[in-house]
PDB file of N, CA and C in Angstrom:
ATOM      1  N   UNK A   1       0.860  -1.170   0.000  1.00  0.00           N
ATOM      2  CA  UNK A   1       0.000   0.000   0.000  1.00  0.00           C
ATOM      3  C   UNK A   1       0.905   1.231   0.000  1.00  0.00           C
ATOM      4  N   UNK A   2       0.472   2.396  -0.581  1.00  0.00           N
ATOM      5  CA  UNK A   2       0.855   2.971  -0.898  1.00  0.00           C
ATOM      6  C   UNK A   2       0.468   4.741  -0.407  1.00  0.00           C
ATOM      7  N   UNK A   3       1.038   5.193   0.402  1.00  0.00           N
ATOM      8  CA  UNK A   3       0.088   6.507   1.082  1.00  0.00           C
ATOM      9  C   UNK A   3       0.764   7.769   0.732  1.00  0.00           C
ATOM     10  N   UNK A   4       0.048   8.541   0.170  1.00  0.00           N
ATOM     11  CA  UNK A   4       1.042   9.721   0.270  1.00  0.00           C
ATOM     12  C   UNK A   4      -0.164  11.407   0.937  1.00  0.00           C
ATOM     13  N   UNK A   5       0.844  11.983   1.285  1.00  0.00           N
ATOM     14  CA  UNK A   5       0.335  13.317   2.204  1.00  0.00           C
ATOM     15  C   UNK A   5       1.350  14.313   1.331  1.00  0.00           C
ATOM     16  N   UNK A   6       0.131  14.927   1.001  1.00  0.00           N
ATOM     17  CA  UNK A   6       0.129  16.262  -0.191  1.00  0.00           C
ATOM     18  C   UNK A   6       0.178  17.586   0.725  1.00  0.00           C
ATOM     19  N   UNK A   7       1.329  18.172   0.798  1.00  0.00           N
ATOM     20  CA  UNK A   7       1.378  19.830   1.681  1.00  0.00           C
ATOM     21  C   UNK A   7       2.510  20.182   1.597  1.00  0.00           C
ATOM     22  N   UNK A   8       3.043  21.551   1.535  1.00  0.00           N
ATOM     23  CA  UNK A   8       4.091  22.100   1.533  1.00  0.00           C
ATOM     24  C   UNK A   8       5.000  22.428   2.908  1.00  0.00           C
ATOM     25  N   UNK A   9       4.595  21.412   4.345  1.00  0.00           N
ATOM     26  CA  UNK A   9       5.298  21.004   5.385  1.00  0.00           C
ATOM     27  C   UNK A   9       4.724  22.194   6.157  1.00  0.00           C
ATOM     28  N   UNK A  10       3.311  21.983   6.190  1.00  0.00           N
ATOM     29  CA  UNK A  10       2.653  23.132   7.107  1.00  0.00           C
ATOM     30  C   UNK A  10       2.690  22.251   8.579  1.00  0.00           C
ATOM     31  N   UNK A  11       1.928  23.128   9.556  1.00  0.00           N
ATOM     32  CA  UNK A  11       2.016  22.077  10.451  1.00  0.00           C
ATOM     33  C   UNK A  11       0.881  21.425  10.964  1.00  0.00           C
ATOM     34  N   UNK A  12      -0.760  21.226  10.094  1.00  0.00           N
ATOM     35  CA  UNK A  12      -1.768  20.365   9.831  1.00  0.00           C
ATOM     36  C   UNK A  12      -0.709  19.352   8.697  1.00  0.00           C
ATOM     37  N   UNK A  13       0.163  19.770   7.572  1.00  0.00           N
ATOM     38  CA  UNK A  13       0.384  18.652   6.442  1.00  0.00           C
ATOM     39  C   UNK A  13       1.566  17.835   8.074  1.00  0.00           C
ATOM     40  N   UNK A  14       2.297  17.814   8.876  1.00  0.00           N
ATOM     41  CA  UNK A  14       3.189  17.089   9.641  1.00  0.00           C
ATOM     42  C   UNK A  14       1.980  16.787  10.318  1.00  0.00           C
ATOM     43  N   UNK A  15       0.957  17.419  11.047  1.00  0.00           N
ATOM     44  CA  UNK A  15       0.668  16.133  12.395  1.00  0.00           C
ATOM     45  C   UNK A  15      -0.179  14.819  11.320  1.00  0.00           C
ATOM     46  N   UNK A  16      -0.735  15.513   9.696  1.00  0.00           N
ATOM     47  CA  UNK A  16      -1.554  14.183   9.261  1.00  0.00           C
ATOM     48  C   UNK A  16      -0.702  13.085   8.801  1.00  0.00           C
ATOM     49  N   UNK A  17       0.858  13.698   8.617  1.00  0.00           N
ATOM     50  CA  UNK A  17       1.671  12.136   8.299  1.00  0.00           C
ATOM     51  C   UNK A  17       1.749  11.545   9.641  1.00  0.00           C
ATOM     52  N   UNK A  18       2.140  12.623  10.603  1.00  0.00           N
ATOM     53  CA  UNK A  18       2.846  11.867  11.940  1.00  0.00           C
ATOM     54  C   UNK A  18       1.021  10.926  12.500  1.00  0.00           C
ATOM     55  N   UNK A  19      -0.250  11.145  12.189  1.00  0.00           N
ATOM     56  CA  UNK A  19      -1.586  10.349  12.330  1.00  0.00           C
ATOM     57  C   UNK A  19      -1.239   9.259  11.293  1.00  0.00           C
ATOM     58  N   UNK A  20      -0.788   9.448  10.361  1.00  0.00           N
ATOM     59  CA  UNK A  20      -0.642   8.138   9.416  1.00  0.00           C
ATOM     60  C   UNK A  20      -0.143   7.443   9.804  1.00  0.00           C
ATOM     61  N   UNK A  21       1.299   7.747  10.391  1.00  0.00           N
ATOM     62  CA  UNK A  21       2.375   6.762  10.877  1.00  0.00           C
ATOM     63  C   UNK A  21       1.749   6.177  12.233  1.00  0.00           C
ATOM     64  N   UNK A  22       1.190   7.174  12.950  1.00  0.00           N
ATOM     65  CA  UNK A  22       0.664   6.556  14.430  1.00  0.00           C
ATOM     66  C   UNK A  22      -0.655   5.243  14.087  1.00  0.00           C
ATOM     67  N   UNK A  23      -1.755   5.502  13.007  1.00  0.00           N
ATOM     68  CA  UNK A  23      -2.587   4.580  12.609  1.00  0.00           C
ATOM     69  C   UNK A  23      -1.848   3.531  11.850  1.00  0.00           C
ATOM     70  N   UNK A  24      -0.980   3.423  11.004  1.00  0.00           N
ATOM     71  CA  UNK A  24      -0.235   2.382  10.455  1.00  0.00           C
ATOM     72  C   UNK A  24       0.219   1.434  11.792  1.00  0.00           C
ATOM     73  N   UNK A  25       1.235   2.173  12.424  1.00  0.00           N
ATOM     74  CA  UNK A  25       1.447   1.355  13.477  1.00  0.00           C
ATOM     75  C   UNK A  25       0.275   0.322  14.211  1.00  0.00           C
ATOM     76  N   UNK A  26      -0.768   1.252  14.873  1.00  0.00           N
ATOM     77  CA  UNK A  26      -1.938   0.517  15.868  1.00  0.00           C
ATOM     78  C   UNK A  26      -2.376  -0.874  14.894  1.00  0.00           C
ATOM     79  N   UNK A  27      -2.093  -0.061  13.656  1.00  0.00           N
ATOM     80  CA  UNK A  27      -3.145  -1.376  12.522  1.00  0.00           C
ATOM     81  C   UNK A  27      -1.681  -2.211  12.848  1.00  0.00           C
ATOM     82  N   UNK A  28      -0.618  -2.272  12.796  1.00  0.00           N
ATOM     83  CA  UNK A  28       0.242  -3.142  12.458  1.00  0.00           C
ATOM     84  C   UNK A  28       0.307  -3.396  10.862  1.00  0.00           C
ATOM     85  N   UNK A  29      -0.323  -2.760  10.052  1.00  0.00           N
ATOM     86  CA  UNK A  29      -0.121  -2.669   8.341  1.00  0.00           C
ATOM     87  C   UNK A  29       1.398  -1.864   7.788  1.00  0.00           C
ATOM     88  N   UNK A  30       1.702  -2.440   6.920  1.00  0.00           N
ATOM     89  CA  UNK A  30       2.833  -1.827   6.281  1.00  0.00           C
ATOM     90  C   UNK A  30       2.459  -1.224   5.408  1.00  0.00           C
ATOM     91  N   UNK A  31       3.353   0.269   4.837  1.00  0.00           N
ATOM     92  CA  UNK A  31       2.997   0.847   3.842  1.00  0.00           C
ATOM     93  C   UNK A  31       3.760   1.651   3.345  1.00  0.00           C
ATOM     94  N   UNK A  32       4.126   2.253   2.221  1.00  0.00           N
ATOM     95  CA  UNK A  32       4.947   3.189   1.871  1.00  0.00           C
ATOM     96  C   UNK A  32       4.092   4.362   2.077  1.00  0.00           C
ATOM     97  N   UNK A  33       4.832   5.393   2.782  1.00  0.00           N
ATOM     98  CA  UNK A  33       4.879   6.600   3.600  1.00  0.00           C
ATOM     99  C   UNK A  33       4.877   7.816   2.590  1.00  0.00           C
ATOM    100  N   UNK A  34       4.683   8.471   1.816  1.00  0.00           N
ATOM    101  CA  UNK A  34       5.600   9.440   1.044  1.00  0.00           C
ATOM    102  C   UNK A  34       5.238  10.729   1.161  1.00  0.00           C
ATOM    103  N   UNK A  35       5.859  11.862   1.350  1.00  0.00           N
ATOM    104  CA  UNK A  35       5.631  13.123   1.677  1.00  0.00           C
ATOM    105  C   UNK A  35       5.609  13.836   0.438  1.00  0.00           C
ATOM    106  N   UNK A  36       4.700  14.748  -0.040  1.00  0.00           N
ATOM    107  CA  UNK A  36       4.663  14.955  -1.709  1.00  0.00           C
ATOM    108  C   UNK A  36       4.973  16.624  -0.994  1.00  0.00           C
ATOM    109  N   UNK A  37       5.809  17.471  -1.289  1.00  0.00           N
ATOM    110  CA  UNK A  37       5.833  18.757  -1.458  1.00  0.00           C
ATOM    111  C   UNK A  37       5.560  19.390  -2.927  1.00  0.00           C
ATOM    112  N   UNK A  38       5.439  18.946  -3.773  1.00  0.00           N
ATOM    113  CA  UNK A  38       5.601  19.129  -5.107  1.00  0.00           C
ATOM    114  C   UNK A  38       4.000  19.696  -5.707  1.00  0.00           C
ATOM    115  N   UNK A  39       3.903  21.149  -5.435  1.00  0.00           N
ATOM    116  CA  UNK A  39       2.824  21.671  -5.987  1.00  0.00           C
ATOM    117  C   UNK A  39       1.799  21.204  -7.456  1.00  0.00           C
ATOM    118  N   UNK A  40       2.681  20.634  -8.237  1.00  0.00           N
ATOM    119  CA  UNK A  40       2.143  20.157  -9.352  1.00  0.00           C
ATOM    120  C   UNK A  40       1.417  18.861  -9.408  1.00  0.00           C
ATOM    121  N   UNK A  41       2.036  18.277  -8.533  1.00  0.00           N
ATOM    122  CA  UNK A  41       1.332  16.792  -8.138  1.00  0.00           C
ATOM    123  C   UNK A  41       0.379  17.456  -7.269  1.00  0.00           C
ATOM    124  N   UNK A  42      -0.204  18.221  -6.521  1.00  0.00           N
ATOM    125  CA  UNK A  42      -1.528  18.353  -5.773  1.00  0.00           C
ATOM    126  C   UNK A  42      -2.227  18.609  -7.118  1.00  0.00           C
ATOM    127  N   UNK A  43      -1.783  19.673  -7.753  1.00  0.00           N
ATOM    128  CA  UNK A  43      -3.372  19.524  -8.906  1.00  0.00           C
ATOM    129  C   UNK A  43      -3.071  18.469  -9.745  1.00  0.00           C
ATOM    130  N   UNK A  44      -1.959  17.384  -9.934  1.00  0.00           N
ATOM    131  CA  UNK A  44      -2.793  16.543 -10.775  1.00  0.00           C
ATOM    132  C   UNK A  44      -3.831  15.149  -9.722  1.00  0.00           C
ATOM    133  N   UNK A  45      -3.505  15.634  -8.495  1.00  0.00           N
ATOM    134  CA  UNK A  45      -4.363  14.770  -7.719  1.00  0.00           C
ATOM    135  C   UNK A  45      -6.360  15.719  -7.783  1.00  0.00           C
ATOM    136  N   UNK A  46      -6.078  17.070  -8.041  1.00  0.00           N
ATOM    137  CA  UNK A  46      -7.422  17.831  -7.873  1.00  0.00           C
ATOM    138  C   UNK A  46      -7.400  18.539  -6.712  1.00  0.00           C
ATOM    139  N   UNK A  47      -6.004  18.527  -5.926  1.00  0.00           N
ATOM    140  CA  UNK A  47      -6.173  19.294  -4.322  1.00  0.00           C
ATOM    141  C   UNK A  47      -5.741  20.124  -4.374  1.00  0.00           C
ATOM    142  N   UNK A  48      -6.811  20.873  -4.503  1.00  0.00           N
ATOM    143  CA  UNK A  48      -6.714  22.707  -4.148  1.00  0.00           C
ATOM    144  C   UNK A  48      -5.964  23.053  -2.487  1.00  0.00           C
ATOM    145  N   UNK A  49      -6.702  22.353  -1.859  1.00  0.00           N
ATOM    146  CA  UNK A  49      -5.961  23.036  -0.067  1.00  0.00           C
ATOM    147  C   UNK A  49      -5.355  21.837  -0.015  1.00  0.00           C
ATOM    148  N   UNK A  50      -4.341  21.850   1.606  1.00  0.00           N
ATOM    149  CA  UNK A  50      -3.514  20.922   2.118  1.00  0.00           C
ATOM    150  C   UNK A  50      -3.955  21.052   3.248  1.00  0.00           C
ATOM    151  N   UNK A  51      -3.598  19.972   4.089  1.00  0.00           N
ATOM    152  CA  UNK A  51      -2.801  18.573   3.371  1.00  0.00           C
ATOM    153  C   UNK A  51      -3.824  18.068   3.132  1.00  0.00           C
ATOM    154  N   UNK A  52      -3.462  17.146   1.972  1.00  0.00           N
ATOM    155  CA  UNK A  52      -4.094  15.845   1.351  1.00  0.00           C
ATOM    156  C   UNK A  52      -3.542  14.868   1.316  1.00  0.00           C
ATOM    157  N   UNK A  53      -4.869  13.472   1.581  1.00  0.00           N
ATOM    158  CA  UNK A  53      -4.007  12.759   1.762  1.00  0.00           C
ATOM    159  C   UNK A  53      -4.714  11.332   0.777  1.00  0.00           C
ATOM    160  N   UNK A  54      -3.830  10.804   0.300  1.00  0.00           N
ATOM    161  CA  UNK A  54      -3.887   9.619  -1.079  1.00  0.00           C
ATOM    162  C   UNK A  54      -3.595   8.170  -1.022  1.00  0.00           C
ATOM    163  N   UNK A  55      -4.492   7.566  -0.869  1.00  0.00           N
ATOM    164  CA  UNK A  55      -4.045   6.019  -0.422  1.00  0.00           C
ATOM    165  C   UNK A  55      -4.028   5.086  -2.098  1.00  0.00           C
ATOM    166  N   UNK A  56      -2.884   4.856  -2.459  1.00  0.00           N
ATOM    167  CA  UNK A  56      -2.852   3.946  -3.455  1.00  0.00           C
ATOM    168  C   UNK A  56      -3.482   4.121  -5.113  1.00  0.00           C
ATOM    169  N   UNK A  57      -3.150   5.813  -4.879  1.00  0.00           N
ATOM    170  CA  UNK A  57      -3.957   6.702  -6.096  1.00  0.00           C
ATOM    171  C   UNK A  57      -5.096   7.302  -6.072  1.00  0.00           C
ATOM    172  N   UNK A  58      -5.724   7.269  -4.494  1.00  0.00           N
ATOM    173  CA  UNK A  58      -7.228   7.310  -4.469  1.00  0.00           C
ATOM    174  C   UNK A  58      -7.121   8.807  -3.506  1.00  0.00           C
ATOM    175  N   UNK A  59      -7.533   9.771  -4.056  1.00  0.00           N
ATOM    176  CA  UNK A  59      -7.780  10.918  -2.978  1.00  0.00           C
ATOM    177  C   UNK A  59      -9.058  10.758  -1.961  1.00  0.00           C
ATOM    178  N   UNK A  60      -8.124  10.395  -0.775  1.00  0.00           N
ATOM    179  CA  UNK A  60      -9.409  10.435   0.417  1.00  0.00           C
ATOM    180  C   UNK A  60      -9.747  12.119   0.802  1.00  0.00           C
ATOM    181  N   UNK A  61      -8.775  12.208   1.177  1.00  0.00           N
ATOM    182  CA  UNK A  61      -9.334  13.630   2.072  1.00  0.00           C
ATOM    183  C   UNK A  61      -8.452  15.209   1.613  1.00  0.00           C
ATOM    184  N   UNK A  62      -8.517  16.207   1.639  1.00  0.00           N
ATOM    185  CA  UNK A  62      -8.364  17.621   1.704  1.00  0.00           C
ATOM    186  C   UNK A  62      -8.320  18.431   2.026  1.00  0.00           C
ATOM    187  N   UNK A  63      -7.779  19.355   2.281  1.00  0.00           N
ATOM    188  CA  UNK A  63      -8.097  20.521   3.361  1.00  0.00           C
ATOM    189  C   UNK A  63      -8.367  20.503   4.769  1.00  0.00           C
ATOM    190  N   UNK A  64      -8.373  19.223   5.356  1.00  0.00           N
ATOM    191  CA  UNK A  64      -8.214  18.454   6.779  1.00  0.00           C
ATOM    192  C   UNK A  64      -7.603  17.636   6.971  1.00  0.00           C
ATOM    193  N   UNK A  65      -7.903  17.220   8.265  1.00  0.00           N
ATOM    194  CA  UNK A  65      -7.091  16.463   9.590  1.00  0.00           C
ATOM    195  C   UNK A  65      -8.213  15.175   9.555  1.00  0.00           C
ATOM    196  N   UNK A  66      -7.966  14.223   9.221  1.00  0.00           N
ATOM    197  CA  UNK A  66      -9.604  13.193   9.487  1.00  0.00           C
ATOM    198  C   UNK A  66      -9.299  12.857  11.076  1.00  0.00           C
ATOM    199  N   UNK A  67     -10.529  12.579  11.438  1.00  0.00           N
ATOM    200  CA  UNK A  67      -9.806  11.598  12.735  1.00  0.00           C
ATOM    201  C   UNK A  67      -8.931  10.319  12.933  1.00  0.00           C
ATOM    202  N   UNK A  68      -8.605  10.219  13.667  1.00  0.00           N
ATOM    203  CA  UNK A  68      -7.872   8.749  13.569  1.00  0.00           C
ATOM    204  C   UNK A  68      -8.934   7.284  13.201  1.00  0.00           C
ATOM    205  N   UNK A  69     -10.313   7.407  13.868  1.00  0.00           N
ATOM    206  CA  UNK A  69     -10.723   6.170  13.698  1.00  0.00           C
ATOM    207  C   UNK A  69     -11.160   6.433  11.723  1.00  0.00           C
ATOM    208  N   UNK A  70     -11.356   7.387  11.125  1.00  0.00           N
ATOM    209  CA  UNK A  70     -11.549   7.019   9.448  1.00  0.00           C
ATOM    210  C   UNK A  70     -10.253   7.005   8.832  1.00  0.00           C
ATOM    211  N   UNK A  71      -9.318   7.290   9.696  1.00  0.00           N
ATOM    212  CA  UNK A  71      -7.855   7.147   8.568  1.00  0.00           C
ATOM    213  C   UNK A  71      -7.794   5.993   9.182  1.00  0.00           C
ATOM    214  N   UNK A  72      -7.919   4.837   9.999  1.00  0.00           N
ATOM    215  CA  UNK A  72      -8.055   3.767  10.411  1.00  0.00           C
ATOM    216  C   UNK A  72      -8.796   2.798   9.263  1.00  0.00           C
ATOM    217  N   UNK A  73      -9.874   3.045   9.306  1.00  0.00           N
ATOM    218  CA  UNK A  73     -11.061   2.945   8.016  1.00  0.00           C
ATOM    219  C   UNK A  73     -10.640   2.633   6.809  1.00  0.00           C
ATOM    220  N   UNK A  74      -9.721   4.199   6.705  1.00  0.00           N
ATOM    221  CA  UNK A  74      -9.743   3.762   5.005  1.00  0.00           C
ATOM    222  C   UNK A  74      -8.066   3.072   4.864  1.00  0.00           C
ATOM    223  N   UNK A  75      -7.298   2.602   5.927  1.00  0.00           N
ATOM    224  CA  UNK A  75      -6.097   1.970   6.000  1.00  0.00           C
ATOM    225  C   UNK A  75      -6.729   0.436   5.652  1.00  0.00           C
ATOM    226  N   UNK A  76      -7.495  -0.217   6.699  1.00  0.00           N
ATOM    227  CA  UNK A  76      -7.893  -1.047   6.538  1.00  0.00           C
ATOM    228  C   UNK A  76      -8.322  -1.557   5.187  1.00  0.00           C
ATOM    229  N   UNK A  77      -9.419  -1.211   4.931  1.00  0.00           N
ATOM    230  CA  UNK A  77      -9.920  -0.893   3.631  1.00  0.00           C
ATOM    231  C   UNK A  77      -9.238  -1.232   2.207  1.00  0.00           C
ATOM    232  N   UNK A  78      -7.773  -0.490   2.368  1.00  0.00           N
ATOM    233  CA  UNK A  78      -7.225  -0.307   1.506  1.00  0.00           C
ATOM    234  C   UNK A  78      -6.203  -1.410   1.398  1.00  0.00           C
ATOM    235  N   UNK A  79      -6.121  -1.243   2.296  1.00  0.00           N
ATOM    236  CA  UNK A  79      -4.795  -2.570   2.779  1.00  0.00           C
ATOM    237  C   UNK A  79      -5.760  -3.968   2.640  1.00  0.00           C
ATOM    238  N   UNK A  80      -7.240  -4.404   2.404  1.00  0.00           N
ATOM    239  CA  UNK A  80      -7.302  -5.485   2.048  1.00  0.00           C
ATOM    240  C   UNK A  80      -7.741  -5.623   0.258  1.00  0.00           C
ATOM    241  N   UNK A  81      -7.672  -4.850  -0.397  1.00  0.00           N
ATOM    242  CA  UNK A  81      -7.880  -4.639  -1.876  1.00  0.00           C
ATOM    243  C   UNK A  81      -6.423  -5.502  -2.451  1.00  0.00           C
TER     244      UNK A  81
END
């Protein structure tokens, strides 16, 4: 699986990787991590605000922080496809 967090290292785009890494862990799922700073890759994902965040090509979320139990959700989720 494959996750990436779309932001130019604000500090909502750090606490939603450092929630990724903390929900990866609880799940015990492995995944590649990747931090996208690269303005051009948010619009070819469609994300106007940051952070965003992208599980395996799929834009979940935007312009927020989800909680932990739906980035849980869509880890799971994703990780059994």
């Amino acid at each position: 699986m494959k996750i990436e967090v779309l932001g130019p290292g604000c500090p909502n785009c750090k606490r939603l990787e450092q929630d990724v890494s903390n929900a990866l862990a609880e799940l015990k799922i492995e995944a590649e991590v990747v931090k996208v700073t690269d303005i051009k890759k948010f619009s070819d994902y469609g994300i106007l605000m940051t952070p965003g965040l992208v599980i395996n090509g799929k834009v979940y979320s935007s312009g927020k922080i989800p909680v932990m139990a739906t980035l849980k959700r869509w880890m799971e989720e994703e990780s059994k496809k």
